[in-house]
PDB file of N, CA and C in Angstrom:
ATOM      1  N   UNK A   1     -13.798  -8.182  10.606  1.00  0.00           N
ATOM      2  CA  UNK A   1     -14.021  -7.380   9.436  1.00  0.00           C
ATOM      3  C   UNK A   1     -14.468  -8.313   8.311  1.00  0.00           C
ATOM      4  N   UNK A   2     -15.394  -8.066   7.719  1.00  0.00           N
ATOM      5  CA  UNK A   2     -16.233  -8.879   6.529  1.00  0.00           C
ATOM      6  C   UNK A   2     -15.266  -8.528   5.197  1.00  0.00           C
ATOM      7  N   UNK A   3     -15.307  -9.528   4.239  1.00  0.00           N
ATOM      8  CA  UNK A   3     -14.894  -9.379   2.709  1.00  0.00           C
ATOM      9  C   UNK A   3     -15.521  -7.845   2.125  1.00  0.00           C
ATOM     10  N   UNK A   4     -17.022  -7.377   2.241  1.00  0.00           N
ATOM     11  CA  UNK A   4     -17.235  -6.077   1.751  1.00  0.00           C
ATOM     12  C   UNK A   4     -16.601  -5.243   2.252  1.00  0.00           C
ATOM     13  N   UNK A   5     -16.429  -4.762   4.002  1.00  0.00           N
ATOM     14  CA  UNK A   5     -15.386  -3.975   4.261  1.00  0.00           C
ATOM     15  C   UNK A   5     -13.809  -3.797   4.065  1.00  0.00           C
ATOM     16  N   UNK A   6     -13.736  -4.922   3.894  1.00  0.00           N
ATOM     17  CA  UNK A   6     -12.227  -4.878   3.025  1.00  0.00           C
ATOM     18  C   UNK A   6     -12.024  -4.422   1.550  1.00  0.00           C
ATOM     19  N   UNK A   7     -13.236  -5.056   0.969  1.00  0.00           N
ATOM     20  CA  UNK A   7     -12.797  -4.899  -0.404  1.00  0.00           C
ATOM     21  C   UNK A   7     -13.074  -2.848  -0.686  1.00  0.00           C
ATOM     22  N   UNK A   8     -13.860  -2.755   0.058  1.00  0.00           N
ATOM     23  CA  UNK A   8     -14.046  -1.155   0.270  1.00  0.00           C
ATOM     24  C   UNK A   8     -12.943  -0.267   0.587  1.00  0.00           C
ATOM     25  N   UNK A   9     -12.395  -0.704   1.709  1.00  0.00           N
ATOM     26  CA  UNK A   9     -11.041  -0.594   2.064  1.00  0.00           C
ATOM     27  C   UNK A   9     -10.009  -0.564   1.388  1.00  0.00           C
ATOM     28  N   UNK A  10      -9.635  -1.858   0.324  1.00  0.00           N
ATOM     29  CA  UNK A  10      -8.651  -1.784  -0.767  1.00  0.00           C
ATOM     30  C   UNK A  10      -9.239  -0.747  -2.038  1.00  0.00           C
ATOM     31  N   UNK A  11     -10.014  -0.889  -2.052  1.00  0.00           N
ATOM     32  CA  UNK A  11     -10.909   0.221  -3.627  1.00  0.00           C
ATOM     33  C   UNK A  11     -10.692   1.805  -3.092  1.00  0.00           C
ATOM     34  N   UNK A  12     -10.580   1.882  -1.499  1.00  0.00           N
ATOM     35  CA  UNK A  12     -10.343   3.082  -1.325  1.00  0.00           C
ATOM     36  C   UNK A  12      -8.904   3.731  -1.288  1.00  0.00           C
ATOM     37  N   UNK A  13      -8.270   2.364  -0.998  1.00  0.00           N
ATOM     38  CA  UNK A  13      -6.497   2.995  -0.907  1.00  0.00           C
ATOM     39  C   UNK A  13      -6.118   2.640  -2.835  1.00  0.00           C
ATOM     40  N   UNK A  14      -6.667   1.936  -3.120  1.00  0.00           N
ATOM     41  CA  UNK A  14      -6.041   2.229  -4.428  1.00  0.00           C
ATOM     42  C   UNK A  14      -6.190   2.883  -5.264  1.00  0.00           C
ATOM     43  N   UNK A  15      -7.455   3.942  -5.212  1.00  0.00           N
ATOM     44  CA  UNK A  15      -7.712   5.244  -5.780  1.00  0.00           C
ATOM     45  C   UNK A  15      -7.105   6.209  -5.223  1.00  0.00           C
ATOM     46  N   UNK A  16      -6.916   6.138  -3.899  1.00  0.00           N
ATOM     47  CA  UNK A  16      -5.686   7.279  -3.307  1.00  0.00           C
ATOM     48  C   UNK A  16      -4.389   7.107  -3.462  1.00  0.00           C
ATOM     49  N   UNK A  17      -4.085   5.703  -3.909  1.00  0.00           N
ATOM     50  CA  UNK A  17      -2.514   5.712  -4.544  1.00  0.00           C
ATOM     51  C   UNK A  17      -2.155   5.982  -5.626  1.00  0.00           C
ATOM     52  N   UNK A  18      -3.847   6.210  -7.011  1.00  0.00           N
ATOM     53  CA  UNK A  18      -3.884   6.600  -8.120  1.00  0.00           C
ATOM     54  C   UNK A  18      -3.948   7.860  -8.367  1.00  0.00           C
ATOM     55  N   UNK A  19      -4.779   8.540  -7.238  1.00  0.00           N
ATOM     56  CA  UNK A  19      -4.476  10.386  -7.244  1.00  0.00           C
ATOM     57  C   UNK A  19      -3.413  10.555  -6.785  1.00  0.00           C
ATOM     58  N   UNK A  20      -2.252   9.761  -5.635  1.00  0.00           N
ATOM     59  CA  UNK A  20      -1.157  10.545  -5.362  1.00  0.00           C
ATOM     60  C   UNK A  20      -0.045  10.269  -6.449  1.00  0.00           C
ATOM     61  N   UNK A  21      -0.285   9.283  -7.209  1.00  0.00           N
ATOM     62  CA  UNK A  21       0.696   8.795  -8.386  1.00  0.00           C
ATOM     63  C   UNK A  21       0.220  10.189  -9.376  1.00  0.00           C
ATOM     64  N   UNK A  22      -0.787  10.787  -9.865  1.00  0.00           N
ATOM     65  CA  UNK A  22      -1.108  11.498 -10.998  1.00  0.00           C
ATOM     66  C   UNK A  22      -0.303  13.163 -10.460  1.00  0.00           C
ATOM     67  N   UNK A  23      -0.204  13.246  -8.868  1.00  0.00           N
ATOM     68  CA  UNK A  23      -0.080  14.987  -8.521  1.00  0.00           C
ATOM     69  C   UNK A  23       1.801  14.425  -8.956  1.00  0.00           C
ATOM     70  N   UNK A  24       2.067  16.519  -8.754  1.00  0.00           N
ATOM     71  CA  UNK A  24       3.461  16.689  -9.345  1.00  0.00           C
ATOM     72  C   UNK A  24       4.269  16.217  -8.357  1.00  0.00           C
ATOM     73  N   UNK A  25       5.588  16.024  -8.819  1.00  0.00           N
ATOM     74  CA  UNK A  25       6.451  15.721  -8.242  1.00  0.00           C
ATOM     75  C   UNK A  25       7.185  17.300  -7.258  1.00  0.00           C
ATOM     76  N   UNK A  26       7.212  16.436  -5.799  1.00  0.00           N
ATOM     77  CA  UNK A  26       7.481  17.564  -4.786  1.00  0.00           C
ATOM     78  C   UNK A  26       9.071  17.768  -4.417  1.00  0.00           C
ATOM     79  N   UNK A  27      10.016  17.290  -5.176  1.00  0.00           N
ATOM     80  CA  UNK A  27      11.622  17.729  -5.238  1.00  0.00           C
ATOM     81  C   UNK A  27      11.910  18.953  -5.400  1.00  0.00           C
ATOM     82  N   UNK A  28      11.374  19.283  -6.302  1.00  0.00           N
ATOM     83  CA  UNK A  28      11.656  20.917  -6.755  1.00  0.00           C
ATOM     84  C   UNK A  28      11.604  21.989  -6.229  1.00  0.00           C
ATOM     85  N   UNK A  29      10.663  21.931  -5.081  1.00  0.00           N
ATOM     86  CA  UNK A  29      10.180  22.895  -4.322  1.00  0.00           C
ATOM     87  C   UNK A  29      10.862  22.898  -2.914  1.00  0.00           C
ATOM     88  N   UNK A  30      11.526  22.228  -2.411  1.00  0.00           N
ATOM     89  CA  UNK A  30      12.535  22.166  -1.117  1.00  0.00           C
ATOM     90  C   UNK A  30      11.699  21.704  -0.040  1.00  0.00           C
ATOM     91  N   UNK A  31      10.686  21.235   0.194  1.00  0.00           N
ATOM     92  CA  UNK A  31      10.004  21.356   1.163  1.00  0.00           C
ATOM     93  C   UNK A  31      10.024  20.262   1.715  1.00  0.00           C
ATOM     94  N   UNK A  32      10.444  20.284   3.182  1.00  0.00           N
ATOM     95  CA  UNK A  32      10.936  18.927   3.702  1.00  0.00           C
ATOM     96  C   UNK A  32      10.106  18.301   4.888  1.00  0.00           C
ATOM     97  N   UNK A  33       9.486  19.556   5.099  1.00  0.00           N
ATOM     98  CA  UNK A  33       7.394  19.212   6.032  1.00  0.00           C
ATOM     99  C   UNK A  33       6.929  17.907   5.052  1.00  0.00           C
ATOM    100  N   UNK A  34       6.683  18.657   4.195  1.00  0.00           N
ATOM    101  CA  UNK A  34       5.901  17.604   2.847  1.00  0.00           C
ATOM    102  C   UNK A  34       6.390  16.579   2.543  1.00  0.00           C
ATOM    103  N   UNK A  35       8.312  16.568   2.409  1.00  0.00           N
ATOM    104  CA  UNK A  35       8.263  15.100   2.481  1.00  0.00           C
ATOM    105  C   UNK A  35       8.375  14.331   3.408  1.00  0.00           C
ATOM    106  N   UNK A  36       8.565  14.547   4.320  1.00  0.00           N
ATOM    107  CA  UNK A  36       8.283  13.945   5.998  1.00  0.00           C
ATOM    108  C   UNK A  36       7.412  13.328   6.393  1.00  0.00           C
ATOM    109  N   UNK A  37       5.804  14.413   5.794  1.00  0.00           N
ATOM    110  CA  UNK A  37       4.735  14.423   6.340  1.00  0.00           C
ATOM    111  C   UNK A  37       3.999  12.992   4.826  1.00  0.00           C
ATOM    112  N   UNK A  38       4.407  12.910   3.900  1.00  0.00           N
ATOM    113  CA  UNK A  38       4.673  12.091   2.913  1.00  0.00           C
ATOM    114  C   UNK A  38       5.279  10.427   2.873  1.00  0.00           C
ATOM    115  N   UNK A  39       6.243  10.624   4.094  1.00  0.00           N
ATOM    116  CA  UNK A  39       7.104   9.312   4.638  1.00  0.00           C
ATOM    117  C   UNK A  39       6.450   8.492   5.696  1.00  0.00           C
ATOM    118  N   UNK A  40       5.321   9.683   6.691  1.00  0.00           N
ATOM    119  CA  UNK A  40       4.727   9.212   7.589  1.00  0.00           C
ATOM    120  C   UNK A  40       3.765   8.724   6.629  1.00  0.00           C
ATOM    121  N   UNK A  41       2.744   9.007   6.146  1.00  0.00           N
ATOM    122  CA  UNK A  41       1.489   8.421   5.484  1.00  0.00           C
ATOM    123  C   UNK A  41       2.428   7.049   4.582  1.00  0.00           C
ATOM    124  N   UNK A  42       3.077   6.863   3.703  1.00  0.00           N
ATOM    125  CA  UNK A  42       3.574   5.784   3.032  1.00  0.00           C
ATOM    126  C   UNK A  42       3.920   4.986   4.728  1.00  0.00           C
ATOM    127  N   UNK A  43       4.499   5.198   5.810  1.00  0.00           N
ATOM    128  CA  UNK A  43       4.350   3.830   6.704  1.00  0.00           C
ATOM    129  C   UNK A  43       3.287   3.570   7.119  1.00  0.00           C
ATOM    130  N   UNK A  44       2.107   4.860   7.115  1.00  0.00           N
ATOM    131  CA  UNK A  44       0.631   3.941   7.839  1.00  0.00           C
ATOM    132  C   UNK A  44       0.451   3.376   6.591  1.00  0.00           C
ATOM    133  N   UNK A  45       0.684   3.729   5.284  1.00  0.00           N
ATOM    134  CA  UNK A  45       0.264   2.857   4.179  1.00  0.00           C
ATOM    135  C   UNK A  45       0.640   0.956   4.380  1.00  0.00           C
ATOM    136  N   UNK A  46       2.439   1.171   4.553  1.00  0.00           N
ATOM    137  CA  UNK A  46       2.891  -0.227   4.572  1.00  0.00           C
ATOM    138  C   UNK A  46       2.197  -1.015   5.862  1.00  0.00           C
ATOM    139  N   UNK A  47       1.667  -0.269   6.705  1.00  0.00           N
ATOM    140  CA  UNK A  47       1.275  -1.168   7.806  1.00  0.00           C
ATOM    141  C   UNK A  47       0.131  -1.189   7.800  1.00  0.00           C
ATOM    142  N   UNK A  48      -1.058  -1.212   6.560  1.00  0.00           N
ATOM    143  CA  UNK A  48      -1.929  -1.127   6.396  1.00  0.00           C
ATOM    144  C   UNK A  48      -1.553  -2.405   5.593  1.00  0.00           C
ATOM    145  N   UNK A  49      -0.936  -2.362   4.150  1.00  0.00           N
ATOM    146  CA  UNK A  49      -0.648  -3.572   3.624  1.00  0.00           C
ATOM    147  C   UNK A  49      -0.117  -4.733   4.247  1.00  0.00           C
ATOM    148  N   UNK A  50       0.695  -4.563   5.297  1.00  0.00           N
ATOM    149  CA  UNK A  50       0.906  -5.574   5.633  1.00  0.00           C
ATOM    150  C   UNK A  50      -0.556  -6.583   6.748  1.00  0.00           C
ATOM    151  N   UNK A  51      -0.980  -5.918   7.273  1.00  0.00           N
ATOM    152  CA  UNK A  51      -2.366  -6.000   7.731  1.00  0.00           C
ATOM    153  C   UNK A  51      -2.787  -6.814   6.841  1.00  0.00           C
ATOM    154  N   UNK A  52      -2.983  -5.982   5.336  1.00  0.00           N
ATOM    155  CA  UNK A  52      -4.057  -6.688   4.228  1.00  0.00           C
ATOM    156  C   UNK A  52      -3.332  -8.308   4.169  1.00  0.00           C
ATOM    157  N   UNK A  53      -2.159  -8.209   3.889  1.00  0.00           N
ATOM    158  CA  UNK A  53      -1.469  -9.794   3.893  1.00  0.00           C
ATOM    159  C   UNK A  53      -1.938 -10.753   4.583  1.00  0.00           C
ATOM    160  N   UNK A  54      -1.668 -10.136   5.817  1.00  0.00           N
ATOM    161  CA  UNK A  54      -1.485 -11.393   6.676  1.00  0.00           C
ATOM    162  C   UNK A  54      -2.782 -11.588   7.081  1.00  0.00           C
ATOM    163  N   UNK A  55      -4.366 -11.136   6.865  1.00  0.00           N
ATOM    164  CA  UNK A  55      -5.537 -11.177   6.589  1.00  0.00           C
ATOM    165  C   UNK A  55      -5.604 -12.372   5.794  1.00  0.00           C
ATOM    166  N   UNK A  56      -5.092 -12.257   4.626  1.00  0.00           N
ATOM    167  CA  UNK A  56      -5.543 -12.703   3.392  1.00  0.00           C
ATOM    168  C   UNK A  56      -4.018 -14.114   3.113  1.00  0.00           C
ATOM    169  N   UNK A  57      -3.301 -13.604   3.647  1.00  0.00           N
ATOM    170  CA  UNK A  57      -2.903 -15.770   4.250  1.00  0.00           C
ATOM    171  C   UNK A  57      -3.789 -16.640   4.720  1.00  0.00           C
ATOM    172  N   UNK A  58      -4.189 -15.434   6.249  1.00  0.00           N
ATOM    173  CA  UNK A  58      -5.114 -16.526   6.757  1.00  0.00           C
ATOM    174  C   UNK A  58      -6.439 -16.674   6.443  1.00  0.00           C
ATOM    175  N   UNK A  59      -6.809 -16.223   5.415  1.00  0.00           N
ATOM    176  CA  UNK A  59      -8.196 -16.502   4.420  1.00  0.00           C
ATOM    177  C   UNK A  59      -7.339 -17.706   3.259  1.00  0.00           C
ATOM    178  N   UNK A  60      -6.387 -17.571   2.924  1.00  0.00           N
ATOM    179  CA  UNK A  60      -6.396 -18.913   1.847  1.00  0.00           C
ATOM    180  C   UNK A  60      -5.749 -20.179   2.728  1.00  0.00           C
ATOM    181  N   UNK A  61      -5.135 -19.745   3.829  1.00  0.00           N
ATOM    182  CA  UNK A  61      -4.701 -21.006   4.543  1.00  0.00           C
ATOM    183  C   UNK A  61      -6.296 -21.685   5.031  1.00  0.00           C
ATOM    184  N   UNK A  62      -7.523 -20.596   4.806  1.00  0.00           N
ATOM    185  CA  UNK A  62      -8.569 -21.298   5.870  1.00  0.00           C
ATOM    186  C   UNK A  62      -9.280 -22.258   4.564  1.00  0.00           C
ATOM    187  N   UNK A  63      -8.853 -21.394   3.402  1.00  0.00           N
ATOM    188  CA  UNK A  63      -9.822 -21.497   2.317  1.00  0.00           C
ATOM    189  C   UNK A  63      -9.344 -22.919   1.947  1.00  0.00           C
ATOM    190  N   UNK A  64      -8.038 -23.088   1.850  1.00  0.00           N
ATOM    191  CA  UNK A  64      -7.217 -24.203   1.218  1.00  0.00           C
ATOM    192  C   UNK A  64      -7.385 -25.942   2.031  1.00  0.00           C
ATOM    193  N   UNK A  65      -7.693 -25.304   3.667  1.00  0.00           N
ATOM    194  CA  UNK A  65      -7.833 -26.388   4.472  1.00  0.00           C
ATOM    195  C   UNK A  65      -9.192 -26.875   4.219  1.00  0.00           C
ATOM    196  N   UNK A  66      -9.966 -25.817   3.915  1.00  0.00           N
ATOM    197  CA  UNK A  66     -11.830 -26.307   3.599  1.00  0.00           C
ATOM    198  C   UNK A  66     -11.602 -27.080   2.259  1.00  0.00           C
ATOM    199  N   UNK A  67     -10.813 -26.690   1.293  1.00  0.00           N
ATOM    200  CA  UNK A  67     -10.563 -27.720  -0.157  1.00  0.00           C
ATOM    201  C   UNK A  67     -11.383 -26.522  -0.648  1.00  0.00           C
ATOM    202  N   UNK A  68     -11.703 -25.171  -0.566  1.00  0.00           N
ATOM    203  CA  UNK A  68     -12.481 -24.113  -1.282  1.00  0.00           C
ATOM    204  C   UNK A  68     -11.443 -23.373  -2.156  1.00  0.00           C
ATOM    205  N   UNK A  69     -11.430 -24.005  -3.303  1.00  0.00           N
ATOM    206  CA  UNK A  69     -10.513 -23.524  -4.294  1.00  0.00           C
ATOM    207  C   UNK A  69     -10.537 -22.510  -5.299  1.00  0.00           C
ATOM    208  N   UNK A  70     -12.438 -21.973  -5.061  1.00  0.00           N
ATOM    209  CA  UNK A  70     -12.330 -20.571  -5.561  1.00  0.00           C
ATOM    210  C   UNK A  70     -12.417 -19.533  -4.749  1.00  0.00           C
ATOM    211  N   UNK A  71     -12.347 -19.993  -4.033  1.00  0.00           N
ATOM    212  CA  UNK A  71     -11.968 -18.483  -2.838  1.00  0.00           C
ATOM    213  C   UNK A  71     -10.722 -19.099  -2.689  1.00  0.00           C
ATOM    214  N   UNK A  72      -9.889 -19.717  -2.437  1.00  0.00           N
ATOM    215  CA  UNK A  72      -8.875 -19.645  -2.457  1.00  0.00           C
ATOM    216  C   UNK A  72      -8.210 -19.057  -3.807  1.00  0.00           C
ATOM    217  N   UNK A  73      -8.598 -18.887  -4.743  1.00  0.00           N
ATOM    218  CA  UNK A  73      -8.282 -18.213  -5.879  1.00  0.00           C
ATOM    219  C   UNK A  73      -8.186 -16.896  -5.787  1.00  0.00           C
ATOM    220  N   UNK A  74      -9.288 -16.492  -5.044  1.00  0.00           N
ATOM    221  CA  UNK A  74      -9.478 -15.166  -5.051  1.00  0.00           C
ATOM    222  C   UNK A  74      -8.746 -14.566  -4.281  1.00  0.00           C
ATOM    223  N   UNK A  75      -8.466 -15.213  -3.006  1.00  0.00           N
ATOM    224  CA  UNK A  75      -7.746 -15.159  -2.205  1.00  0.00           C
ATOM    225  C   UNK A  75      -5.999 -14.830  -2.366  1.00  0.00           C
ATOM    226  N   UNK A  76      -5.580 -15.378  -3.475  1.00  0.00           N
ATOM    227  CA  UNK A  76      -4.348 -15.414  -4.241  1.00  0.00           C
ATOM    228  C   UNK A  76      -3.964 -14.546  -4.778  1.00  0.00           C
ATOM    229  N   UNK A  77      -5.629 -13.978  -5.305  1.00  0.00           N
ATOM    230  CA  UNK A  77      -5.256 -12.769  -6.485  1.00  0.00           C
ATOM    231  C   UNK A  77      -5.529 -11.608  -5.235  1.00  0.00           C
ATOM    232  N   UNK A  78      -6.193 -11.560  -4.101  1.00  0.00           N
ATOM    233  CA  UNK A  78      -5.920 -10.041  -3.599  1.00  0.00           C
ATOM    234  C   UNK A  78      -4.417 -10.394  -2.705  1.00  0.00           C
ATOM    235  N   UNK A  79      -4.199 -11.297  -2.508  1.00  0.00           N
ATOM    236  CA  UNK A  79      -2.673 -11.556  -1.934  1.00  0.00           C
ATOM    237  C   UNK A  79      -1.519 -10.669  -3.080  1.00  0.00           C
ATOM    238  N   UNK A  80      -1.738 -10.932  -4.242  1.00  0.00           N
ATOM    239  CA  UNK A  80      -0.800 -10.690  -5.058  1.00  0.00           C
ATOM    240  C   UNK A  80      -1.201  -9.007  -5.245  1.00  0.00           C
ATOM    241  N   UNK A  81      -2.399  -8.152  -5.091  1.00  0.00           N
ATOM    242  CA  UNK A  81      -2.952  -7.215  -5.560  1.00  0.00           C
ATOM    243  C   UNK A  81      -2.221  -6.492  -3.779  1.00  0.00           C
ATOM    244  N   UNK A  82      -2.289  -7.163  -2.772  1.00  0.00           N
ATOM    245  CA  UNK A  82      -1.372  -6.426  -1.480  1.00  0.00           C
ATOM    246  C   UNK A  82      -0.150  -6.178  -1.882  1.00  0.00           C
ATOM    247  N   UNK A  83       0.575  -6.985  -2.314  1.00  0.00           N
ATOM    248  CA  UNK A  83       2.124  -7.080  -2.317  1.00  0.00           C
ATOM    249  C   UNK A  83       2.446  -6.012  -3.299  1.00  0.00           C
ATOM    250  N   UNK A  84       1.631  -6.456  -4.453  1.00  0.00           N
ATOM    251  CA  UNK A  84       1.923  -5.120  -5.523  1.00  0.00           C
ATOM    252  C   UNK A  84       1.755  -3.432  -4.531  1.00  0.00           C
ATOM    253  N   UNK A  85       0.393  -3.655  -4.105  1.00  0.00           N
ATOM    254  CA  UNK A  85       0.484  -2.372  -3.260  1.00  0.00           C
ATOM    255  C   UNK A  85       2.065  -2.175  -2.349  1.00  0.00           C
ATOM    256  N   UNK A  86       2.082  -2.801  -1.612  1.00  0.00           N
ATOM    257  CA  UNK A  86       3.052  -2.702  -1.144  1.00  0.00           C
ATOM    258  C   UNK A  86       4.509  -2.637  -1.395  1.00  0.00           C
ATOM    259  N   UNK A  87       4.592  -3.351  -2.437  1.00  0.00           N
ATOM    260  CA  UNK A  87       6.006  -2.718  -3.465  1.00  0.00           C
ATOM    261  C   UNK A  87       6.312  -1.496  -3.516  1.00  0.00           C
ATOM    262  N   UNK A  88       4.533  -0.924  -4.002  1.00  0.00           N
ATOM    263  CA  UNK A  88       4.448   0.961  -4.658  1.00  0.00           C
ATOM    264  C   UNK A  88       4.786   1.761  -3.658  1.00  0.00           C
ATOM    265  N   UNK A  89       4.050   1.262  -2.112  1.00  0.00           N
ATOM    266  CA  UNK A  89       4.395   2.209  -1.197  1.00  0.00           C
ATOM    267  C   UNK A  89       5.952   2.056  -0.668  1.00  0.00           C
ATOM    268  N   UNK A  90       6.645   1.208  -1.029  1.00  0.00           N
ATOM    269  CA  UNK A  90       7.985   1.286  -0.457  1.00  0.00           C
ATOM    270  C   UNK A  90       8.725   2.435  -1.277  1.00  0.00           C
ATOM    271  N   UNK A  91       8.492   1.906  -2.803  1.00  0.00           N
ATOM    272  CA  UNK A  91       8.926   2.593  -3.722  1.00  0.00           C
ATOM    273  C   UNK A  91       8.549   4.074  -3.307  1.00  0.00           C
ATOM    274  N   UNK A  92       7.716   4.828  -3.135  1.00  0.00           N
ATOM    275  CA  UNK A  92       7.202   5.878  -2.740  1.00  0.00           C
ATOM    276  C   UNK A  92       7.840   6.096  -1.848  1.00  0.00           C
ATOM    277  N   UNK A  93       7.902   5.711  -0.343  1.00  0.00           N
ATOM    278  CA  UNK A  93       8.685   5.916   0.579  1.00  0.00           C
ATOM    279  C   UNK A  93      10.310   6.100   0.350  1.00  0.00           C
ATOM    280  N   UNK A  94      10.857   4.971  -0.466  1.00  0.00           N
ATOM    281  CA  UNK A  94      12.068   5.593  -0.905  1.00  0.00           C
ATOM    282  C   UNK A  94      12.481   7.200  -1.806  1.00  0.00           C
ATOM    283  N   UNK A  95      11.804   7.316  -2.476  1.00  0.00           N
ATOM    284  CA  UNK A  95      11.641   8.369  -3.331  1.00  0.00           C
ATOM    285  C   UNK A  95      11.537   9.440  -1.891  1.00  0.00           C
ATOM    286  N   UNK A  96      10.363   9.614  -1.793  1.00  0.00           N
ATOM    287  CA  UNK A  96      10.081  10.567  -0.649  1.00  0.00           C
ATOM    288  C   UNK A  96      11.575  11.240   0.664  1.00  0.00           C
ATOM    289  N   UNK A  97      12.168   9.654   0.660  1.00  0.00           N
ATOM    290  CA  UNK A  97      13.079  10.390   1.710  1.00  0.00           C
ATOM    291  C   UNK A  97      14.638  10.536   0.866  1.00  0.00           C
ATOM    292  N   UNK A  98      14.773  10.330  -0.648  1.00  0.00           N
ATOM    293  CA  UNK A  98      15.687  10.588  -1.349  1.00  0.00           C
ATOM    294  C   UNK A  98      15.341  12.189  -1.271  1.00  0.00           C
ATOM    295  N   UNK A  99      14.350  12.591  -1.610  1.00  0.00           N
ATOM    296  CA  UNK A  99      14.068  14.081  -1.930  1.00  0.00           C
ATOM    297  C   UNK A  99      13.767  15.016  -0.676  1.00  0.00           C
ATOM    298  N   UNK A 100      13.744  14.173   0.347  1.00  0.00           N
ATOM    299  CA  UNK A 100      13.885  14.755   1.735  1.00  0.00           C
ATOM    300  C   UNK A 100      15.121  15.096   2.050  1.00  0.00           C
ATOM    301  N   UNK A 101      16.248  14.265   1.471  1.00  0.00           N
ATOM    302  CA  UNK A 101      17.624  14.189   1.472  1.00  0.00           C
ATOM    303  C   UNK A 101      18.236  15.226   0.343  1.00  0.00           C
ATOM    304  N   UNK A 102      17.797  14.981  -0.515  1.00  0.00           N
ATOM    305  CA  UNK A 102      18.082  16.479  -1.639  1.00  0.00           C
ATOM    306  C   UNK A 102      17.662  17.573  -0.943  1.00  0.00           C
ATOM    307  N   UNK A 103      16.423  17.697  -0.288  1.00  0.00           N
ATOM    308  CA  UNK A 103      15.630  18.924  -0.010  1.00  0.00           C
ATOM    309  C   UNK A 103      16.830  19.581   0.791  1.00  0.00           C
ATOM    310  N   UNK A 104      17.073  18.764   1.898  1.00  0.00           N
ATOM    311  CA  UNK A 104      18.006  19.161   3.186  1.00  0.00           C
ATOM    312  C   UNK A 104      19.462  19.915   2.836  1.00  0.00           C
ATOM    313  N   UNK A 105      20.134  19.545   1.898  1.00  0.00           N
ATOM    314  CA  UNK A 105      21.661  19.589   1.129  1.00  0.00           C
ATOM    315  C   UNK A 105      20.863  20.929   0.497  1.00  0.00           C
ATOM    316  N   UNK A 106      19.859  21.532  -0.176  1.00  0.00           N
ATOM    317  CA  UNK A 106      19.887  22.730  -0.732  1.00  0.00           C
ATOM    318  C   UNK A 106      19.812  24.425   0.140  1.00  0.00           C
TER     319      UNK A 106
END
């Protein structure tokens, strides 16, 4: 996979983590399909990020051994731009099965 297909790749999940951050919050409504079906997509998410990681180690471990210190830069900053992703989707995933857990008790 080339740097453009990736970077396409990340530009595309992080506009879909920006429309699912903007819709309402789904607690209220009991529906426990939705958050299920919500818990599954946040793990293809995390195993998508983790993918992006360990990609992008072995782009600055390659970058760092060449002495290429601006791609290794860059390299740093989408390392740090995964992890952040990946924080959000945990965070999400927790949420999701808290309110899967409320949903169930009502």
């Amino acid at each position: 996979m080339n740097r453009n297909t990736m970077k396409t790749i990340m530009i595309a999940a992080c506009t879909a983590l920006a429309c699912i951050a903007c819709l309402p919050a789904q607690a209220d409504n009991g529906d426990v399909k939705q958050d299920t079906k919500d818990i599954r997509q946040d793990r293809r998410d995390l195993r998508q990020d983790r993918r992006d990681i360990r990609h992008d180690r072995h782009d600055l471990a390659r970058d760092v051994a060449k002495g290429d210190t601006a791609d290794a830069a860059k390299d740093r900053r989408d390392l740090r731009k995964d992890r952040r992703d990946r924080r959000q989707d945990r965070r999400d995933k927790r949420q999701d099965k808290r309110e899967r857990r409320h949903d169930m008790v009502k």
